[in-house]
Each structure stands twice: as structure tokens, then as C-alpha cells.
PDB file of N, CA and C in Angstrom:
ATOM      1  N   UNK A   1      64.426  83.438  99.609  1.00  0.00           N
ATOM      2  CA  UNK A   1      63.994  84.646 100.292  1.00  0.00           C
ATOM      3  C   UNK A   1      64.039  84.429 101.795  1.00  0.00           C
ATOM      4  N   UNK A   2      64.576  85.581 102.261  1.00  0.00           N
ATOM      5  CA  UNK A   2      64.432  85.416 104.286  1.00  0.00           C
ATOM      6  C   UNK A   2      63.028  85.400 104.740  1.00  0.00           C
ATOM      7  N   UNK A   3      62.680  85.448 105.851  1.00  0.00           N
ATOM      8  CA  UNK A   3      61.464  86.178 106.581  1.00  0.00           C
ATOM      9  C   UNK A   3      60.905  87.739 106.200  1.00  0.00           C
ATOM     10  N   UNK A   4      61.340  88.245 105.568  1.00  0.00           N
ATOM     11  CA  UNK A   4      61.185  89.670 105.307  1.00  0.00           C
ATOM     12  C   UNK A   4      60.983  89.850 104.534  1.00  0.00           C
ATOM     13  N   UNK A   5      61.196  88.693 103.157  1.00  0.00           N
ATOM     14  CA  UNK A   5      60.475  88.784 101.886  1.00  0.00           C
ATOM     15  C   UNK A   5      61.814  89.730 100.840  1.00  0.00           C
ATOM     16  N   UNK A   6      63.012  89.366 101.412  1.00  0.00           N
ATOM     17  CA  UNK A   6      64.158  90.163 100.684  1.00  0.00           C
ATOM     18  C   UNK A   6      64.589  88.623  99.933  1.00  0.00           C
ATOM     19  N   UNK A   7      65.184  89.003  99.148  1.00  0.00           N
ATOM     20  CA  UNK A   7      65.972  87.933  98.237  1.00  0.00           C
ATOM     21  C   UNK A   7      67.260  87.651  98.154  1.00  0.00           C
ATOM     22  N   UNK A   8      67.994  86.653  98.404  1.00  0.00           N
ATOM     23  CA  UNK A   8      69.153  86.175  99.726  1.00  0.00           C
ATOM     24  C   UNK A   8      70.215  85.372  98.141  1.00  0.00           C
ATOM     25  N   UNK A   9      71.601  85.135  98.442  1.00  0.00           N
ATOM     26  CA  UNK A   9      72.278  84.700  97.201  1.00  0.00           C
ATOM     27  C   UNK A   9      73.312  84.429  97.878  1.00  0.00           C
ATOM     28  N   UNK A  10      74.057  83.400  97.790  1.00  0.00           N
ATOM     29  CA  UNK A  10      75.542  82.812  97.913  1.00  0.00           C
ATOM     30  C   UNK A  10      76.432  83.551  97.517  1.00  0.00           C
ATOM     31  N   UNK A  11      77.123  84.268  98.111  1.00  0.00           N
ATOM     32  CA  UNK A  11      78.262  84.709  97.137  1.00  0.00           C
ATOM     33  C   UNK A  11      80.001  84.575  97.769  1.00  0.00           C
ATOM     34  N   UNK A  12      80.663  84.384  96.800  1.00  0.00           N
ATOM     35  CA  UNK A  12      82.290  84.479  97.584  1.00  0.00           C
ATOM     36  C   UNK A  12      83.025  85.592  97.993  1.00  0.00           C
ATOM     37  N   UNK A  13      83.236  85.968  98.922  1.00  0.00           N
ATOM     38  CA  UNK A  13      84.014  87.083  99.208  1.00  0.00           C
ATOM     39  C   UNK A  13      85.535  87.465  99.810  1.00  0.00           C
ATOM     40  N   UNK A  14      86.455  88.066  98.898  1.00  0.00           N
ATOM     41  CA  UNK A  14      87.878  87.589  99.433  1.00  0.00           C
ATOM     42  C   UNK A  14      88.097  89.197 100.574  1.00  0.00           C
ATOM     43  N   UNK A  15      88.788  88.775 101.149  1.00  0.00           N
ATOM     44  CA  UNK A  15      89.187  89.870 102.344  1.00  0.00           C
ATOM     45  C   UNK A  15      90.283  89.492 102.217  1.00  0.00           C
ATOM     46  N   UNK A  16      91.265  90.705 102.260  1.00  0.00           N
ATOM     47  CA  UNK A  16      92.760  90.879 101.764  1.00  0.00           C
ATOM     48  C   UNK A  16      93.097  91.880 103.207  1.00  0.00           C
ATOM     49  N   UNK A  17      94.290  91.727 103.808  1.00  0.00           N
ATOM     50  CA  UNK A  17      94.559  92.935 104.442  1.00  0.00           C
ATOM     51  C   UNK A  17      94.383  92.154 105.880  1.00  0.00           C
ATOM     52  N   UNK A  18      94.448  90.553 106.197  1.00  0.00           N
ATOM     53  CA  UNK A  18      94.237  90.142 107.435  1.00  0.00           C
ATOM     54  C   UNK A  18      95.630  89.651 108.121  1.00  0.00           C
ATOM     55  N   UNK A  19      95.833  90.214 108.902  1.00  0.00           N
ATOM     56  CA  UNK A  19      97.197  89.283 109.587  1.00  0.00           C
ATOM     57  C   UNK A  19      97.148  88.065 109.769  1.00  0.00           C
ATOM     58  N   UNK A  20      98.314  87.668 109.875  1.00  0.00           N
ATOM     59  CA  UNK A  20      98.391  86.113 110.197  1.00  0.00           C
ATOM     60  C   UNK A  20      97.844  85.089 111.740  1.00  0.00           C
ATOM     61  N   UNK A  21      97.995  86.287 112.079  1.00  0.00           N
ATOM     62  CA  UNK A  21      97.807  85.361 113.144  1.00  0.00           C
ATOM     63  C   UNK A  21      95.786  85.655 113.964  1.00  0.00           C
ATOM     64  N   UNK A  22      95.161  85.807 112.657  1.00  0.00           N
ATOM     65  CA  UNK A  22      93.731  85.751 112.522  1.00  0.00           C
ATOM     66  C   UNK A  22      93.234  84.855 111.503  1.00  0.00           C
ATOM     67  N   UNK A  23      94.130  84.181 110.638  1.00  0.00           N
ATOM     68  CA  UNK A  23      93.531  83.021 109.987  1.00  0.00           C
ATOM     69  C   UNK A  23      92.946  81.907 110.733  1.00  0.00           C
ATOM     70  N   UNK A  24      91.569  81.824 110.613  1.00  0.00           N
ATOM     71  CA  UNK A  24      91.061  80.968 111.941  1.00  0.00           C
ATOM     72  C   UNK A  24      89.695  81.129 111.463  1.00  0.00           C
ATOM     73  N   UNK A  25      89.280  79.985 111.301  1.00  0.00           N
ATOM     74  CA  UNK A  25      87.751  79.792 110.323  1.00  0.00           C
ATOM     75  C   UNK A  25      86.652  80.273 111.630  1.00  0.00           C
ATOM     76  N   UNK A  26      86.815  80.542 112.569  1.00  0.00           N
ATOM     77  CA  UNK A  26      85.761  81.222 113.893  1.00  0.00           C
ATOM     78  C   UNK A  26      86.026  82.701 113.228  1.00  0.00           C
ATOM     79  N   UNK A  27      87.216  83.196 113.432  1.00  0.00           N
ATOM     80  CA  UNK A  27      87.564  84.741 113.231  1.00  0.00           C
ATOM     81  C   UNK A  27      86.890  85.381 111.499  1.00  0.00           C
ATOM     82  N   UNK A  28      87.676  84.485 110.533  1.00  0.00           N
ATOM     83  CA  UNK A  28      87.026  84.892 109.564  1.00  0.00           C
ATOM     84  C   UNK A  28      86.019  84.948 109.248  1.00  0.00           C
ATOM     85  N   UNK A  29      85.342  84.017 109.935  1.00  0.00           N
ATOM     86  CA  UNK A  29      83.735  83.808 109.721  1.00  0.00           C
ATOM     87  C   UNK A  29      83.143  85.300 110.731  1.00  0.00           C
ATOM     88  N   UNK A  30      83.388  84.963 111.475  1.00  0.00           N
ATOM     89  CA  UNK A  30      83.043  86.427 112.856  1.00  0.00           C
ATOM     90  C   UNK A  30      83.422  87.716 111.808  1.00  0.00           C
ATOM     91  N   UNK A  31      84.334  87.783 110.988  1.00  0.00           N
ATOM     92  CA  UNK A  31      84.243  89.465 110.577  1.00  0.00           C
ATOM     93  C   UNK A  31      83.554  89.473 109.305  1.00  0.00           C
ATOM     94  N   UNK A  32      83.024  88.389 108.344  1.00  0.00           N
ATOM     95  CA  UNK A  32      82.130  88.609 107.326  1.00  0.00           C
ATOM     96  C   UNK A  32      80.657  88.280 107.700  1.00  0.00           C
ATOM     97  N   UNK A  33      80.556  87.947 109.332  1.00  0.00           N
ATOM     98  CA  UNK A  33      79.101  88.348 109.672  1.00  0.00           C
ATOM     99  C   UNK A  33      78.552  89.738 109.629  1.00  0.00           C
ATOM    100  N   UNK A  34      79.150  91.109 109.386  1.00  0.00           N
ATOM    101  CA  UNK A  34      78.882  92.111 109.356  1.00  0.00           C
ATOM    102  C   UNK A  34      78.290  92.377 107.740  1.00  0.00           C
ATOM    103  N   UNK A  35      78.629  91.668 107.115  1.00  0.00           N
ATOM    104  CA  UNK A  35      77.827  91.205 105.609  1.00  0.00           C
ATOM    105  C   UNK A  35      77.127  90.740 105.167  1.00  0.00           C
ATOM    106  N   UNK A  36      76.939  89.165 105.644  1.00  0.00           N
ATOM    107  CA  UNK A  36      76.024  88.828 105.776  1.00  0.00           C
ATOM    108  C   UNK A  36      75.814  87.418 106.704  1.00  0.00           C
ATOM    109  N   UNK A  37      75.261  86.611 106.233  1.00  0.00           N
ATOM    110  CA  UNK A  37      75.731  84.793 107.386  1.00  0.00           C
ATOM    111  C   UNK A  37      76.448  84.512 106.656  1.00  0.00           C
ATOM    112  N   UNK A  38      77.713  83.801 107.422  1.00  0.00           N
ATOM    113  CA  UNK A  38      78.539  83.217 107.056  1.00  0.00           C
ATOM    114  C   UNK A  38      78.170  81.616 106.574  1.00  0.00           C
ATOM    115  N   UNK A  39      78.662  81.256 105.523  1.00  0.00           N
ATOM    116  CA  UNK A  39      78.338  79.818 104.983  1.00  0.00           C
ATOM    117  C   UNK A  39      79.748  78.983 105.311  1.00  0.00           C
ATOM    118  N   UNK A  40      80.669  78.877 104.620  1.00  0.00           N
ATOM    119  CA  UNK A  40      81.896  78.278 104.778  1.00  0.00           C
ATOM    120  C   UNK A  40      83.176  79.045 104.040  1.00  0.00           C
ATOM    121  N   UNK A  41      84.058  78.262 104.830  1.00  0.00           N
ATOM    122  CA  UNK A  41      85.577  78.513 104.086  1.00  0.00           C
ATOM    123  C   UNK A  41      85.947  78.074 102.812  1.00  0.00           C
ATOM    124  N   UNK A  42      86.032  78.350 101.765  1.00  0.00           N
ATOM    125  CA  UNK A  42      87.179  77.888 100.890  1.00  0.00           C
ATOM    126  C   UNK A  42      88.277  76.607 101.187  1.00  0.00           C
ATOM    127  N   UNK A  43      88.342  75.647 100.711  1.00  0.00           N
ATOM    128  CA  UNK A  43      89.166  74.557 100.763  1.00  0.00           C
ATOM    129  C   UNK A  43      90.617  75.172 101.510  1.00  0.00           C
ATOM    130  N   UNK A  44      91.254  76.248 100.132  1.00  0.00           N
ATOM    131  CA  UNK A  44      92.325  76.518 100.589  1.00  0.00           C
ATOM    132  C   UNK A  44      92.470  77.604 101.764  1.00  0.00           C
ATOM    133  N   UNK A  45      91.755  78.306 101.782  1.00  0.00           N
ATOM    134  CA  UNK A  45      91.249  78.958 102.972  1.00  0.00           C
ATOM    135  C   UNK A  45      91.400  78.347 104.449  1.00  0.00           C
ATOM    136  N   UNK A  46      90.575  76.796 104.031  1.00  0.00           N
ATOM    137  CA  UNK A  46      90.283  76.490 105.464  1.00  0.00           C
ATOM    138  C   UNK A  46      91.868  76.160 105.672  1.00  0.00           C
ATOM    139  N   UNK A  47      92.522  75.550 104.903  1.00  0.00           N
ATOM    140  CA  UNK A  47      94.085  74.806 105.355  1.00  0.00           C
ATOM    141  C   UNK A  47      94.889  75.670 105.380  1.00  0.00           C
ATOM    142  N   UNK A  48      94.606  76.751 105.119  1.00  0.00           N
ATOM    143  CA  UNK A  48      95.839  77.959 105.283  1.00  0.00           C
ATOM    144  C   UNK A  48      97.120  77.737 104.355  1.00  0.00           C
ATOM    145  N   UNK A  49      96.197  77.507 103.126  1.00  0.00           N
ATOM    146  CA  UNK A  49      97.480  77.160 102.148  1.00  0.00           C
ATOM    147  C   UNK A  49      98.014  78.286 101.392  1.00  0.00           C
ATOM    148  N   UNK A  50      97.588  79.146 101.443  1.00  0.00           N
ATOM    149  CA  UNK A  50      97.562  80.658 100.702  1.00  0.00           C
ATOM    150  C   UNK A  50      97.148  82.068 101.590  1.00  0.00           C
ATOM    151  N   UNK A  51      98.092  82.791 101.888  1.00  0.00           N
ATOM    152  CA  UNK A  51      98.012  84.240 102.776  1.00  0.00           C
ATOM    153  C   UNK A  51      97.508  85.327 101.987  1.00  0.00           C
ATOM    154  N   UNK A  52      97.759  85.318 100.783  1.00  0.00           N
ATOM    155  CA  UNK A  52      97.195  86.525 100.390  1.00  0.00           C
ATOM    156  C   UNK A  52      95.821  87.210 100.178  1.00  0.00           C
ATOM    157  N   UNK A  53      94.560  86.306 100.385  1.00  0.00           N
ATOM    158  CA  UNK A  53      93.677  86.294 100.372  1.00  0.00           C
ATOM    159  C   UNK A  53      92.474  85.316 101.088  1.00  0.00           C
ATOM    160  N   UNK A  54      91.492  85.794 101.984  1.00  0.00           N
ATOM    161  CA  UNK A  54      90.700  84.620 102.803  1.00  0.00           C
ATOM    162  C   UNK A  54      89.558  84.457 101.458  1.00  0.00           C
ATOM    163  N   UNK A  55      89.365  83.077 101.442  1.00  0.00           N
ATOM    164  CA  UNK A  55      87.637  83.245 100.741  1.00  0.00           C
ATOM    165  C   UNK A  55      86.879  82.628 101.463  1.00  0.00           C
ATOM    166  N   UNK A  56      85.413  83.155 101.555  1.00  0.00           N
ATOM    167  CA  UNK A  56      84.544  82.745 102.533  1.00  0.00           C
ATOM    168  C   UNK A  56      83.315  83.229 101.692  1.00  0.00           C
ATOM    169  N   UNK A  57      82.139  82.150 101.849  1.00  0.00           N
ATOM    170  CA  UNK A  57      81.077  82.192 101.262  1.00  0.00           C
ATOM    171  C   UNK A  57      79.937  82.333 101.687  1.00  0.00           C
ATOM    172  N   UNK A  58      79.163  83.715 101.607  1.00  0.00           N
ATOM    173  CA  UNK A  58      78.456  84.615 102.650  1.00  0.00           C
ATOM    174  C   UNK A  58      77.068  84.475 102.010  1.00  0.00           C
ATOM    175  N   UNK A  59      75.738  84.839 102.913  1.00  0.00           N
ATOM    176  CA  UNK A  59      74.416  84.245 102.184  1.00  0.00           C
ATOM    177  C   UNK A  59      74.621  85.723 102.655  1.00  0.00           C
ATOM    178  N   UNK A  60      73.935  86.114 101.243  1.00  0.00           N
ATOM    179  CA  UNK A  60      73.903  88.126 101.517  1.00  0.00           C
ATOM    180  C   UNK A  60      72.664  88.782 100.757  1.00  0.00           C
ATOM    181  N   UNK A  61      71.978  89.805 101.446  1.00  0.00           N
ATOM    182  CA  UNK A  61      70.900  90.013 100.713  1.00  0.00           C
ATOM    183  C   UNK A  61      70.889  90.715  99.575  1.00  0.00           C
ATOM    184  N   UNK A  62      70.497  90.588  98.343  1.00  0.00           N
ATOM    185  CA  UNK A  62      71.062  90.924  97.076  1.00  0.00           C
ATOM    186  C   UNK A  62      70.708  92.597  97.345  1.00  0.00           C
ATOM    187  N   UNK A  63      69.501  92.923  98.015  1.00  0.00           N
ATOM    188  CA  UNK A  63      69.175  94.405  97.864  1.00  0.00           C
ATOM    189  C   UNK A  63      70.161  95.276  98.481  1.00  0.00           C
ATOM    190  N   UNK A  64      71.352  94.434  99.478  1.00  0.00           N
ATOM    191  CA  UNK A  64      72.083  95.124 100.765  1.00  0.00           C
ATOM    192  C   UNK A  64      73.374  96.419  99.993  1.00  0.00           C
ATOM    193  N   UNK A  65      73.658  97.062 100.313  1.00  0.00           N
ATOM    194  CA  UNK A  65      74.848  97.806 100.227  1.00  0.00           C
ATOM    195  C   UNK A  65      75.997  97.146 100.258  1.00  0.00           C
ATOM    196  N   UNK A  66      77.309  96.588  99.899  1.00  0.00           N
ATOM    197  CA  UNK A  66      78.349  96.296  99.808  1.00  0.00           C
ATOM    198  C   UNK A  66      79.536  97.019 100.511  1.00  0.00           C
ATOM    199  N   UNK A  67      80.168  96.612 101.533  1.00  0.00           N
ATOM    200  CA  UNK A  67      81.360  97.350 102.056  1.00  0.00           C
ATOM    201  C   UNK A  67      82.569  97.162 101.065  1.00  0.00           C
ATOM    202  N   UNK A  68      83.003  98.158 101.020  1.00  0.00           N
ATOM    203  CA  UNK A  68      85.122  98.024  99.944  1.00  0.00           C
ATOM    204  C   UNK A  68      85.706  97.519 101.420  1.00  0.00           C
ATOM    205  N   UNK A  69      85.329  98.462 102.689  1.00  0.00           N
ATOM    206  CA  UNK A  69      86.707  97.964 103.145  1.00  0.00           C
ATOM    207  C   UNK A  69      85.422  97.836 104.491  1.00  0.00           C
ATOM    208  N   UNK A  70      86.343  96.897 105.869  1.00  0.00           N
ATOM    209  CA  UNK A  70      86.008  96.676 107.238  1.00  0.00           C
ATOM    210  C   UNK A  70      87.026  96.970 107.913  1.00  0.00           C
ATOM    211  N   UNK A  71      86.391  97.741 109.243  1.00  0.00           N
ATOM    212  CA  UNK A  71      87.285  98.149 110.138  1.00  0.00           C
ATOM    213  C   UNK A  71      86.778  97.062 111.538  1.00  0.00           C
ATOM    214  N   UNK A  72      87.813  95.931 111.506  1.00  0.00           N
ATOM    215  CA  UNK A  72      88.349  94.647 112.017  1.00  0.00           C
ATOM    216  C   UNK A  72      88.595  95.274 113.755  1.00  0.00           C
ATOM    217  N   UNK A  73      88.288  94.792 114.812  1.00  0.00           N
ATOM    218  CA  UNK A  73      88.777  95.770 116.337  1.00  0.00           C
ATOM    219  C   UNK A  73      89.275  93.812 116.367  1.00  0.00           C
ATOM    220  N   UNK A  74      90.417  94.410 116.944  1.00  0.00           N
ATOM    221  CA  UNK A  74      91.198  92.714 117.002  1.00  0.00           C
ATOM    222  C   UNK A  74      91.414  92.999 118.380  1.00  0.00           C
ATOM    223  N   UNK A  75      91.101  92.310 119.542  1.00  0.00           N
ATOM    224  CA  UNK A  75      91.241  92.953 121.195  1.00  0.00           C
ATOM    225  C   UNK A  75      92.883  93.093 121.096  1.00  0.00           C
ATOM    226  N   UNK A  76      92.858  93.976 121.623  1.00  0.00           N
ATOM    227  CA  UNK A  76      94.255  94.280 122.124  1.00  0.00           C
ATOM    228  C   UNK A  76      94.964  95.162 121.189  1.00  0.00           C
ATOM    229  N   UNK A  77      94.868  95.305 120.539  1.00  0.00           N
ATOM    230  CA  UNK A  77      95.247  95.553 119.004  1.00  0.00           C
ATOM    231  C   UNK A  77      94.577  97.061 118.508  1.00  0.00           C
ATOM    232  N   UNK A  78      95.132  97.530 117.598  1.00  0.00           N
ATOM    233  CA  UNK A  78      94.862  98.707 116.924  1.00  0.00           C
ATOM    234  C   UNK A  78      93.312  98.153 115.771  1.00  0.00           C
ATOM    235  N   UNK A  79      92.678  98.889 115.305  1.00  0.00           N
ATOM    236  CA  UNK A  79      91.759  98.732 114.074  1.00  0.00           C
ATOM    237  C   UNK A  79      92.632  98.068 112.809  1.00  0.00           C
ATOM    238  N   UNK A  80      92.060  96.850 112.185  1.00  0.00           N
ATOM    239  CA  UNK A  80      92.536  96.879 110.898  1.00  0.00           C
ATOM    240  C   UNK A  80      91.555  96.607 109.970  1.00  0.00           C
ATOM    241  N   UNK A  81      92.214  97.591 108.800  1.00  0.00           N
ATOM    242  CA  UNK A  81      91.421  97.808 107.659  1.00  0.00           C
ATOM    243  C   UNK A  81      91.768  96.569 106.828  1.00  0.00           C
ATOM    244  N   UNK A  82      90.182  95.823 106.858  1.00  0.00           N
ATOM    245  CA  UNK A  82      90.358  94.740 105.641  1.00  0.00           C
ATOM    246  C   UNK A  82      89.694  95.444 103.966  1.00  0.00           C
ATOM    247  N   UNK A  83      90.254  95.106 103.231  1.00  0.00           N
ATOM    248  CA  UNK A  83      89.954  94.597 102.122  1.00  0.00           C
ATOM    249  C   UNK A  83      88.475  93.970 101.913  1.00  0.00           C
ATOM    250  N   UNK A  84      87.862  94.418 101.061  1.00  0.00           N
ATOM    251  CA  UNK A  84      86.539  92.989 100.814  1.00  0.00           C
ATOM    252  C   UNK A  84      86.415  93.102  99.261  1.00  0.00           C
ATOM    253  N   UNK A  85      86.617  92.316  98.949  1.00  0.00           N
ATOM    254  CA  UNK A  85      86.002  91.769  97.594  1.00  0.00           C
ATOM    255  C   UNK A  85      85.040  90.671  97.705  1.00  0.00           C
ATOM    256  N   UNK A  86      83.666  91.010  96.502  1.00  0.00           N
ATOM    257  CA  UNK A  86      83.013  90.423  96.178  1.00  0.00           C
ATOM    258  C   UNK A  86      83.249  89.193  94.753  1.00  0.00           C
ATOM    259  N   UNK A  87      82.963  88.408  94.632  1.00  0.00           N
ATOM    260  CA  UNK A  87      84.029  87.571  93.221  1.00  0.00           C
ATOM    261  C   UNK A  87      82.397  87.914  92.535  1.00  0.00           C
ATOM    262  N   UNK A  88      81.197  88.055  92.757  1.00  0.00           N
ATOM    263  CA  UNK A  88      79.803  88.205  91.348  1.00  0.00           C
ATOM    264  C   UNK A  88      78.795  88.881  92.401  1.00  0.00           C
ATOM    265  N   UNK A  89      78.404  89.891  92.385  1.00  0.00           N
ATOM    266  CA  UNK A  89      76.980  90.276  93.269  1.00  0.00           C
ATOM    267  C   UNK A  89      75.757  90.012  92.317  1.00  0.00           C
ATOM    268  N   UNK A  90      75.398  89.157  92.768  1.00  0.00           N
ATOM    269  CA  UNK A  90      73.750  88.737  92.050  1.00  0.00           C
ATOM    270  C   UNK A  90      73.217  90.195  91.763  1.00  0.00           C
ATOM    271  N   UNK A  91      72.514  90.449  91.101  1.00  0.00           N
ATOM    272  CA  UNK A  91      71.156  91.736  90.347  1.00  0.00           C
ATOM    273  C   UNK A  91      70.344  91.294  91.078  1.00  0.00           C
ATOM    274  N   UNK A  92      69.500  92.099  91.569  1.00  0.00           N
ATOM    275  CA  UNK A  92      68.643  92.046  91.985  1.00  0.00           C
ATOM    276  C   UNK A  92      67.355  92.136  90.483  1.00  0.00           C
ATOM    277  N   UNK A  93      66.468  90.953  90.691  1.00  0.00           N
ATOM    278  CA  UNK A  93      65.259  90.770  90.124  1.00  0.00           C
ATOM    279  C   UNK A  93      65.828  90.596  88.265  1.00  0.00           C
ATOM    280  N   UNK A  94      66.694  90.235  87.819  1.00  0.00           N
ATOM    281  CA  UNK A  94      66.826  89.946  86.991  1.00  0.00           C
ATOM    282  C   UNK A  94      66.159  88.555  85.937  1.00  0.00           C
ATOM    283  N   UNK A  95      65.716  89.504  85.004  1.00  0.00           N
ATOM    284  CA  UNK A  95      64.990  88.106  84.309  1.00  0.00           C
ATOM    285  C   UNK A  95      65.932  88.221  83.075  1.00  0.00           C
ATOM    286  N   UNK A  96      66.008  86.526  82.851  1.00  0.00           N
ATOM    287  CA  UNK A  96      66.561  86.068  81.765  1.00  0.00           C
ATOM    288  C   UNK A  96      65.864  85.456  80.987  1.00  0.00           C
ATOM    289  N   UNK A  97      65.466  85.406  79.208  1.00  0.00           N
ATOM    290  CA  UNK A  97      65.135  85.251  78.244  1.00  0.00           C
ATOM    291  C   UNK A  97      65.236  83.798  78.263  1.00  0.00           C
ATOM    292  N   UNK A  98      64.214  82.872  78.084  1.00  0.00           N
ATOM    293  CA  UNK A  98      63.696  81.645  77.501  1.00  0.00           C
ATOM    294  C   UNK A  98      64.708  81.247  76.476  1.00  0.00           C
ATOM    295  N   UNK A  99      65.264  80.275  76.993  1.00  0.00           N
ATOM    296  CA  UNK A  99      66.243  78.959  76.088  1.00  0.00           C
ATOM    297  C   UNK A  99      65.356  78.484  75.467  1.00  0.00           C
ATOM    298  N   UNK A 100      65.314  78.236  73.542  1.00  0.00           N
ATOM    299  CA  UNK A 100      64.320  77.088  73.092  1.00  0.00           C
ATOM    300  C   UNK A 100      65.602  76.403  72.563  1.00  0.00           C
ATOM    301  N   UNK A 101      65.532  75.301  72.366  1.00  0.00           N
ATOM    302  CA  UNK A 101      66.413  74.259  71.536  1.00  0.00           C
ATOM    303  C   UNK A 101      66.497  74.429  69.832  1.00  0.00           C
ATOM    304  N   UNK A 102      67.541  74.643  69.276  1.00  0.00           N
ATOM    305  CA  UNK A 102      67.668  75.330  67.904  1.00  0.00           C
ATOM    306  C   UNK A 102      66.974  74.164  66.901  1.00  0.00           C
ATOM    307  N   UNK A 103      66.417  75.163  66.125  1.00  0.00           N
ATOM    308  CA  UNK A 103      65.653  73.935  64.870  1.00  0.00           C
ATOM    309  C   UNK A 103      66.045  74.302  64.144  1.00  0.00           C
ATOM    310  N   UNK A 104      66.031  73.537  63.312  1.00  0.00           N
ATOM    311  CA  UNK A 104      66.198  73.833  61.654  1.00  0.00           C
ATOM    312  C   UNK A 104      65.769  74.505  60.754  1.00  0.00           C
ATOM    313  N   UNK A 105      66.639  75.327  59.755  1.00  0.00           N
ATOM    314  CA  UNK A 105      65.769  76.599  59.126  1.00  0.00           C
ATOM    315  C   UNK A 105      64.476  76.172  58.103  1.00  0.00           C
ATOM    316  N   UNK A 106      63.832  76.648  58.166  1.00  0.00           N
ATOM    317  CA  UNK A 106      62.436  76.688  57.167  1.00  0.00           C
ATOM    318  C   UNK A 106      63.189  76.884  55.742  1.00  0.00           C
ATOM    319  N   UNK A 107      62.603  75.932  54.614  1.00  0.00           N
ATOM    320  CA  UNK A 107      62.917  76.075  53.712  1.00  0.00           C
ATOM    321  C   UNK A 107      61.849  76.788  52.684  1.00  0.00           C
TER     322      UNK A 107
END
């Protein structure tokens, strides 16, 4: 939980729709701060081994609203519309049912 008493979750988020020449773990991180704090890059992410998709792993508040898309102001440059995917959005306040260890049937 933050200071505010909201309830906070790791999650991965791919952004599709970035030019090349913004792959840059400052930049990507800088446009999924509008989501939430940025945590880190993705392995392949960070090495720029794959264009079609950034992943970056955002601490986000489970109660928050979700963007589909971001409008990116790149200086100099026109607006670009990213892409956002979420890969699991935590539930908020979800309870899950007690694991017991299986016994043996009553005879």
C-alpha cells in the first residue's frame, strides 16, 4: 500500500507504436510514468533486441483507470499515439479460498 492507503501491484506493460529512435530506457521509462512508477526494463527491452514491442514494469495503483492508448509529445516532433498493453491487472481486493492439503477419503 502507498501513503494514501491505496493498494499498489507490479505489473508489465507493452507499448507498441514507438519509433525507433526513442528506444532508450530514460524515454521509455519517462512515458509509462504517466501510469504509474516506473520499475524496470525487460531484459530484451533493455538490449533492444526486439522492435515490436517495449516491456516495462510499472508499480500501478490497482484502483487507477488504465489508458489503451498515450499521446507521446516527442520535442520537435508531431504527437505519437502509443499503444499500451497491460500483460494481468491485479483485482482489486480479491480474496482467494484456503489451500488444505488433500487427505484421504473416509471410509
Amino acid at each position: 500500500m502507498n501513503p494514501h492507503g491505496q493498494s499498489e501491484a507490479p505489473v508489465w506493460i507493452r507499448l507498441r507504436g514507438i519509433p525507433n529512435h526513442c528506444w532508450s530506457s530514460d524515454i521509455l521509462l519517462s512515458i509509462v510514468a504517466s501510469i504509474g512508477k516506473p520499475l524496470r526494463l525487460d531484459e530484451i527491452t533493455a538490449k533492444q533486441r526486439m522492435f515490436s514491442f517495449a516491456r516495462v514494469q510499472v508499480l500501478l495503483i490497482v484502483a487507477s483507470s488504465f489508458p489503451r492508448t498515450l499521446s507521446v509529445d516527442l520535442e520537435g516532433e508531431d504527437l505519437v499515439e502509443v499503444e499500451v498493453q497491460c500483460e494481468a491487472i491485479p483485482a482489486q481486493n480479491v480474496s482467494r479460498p484456503a489451500i488444505s492439503p488433500l487427505s484421504a477419503p473416509s471410509e
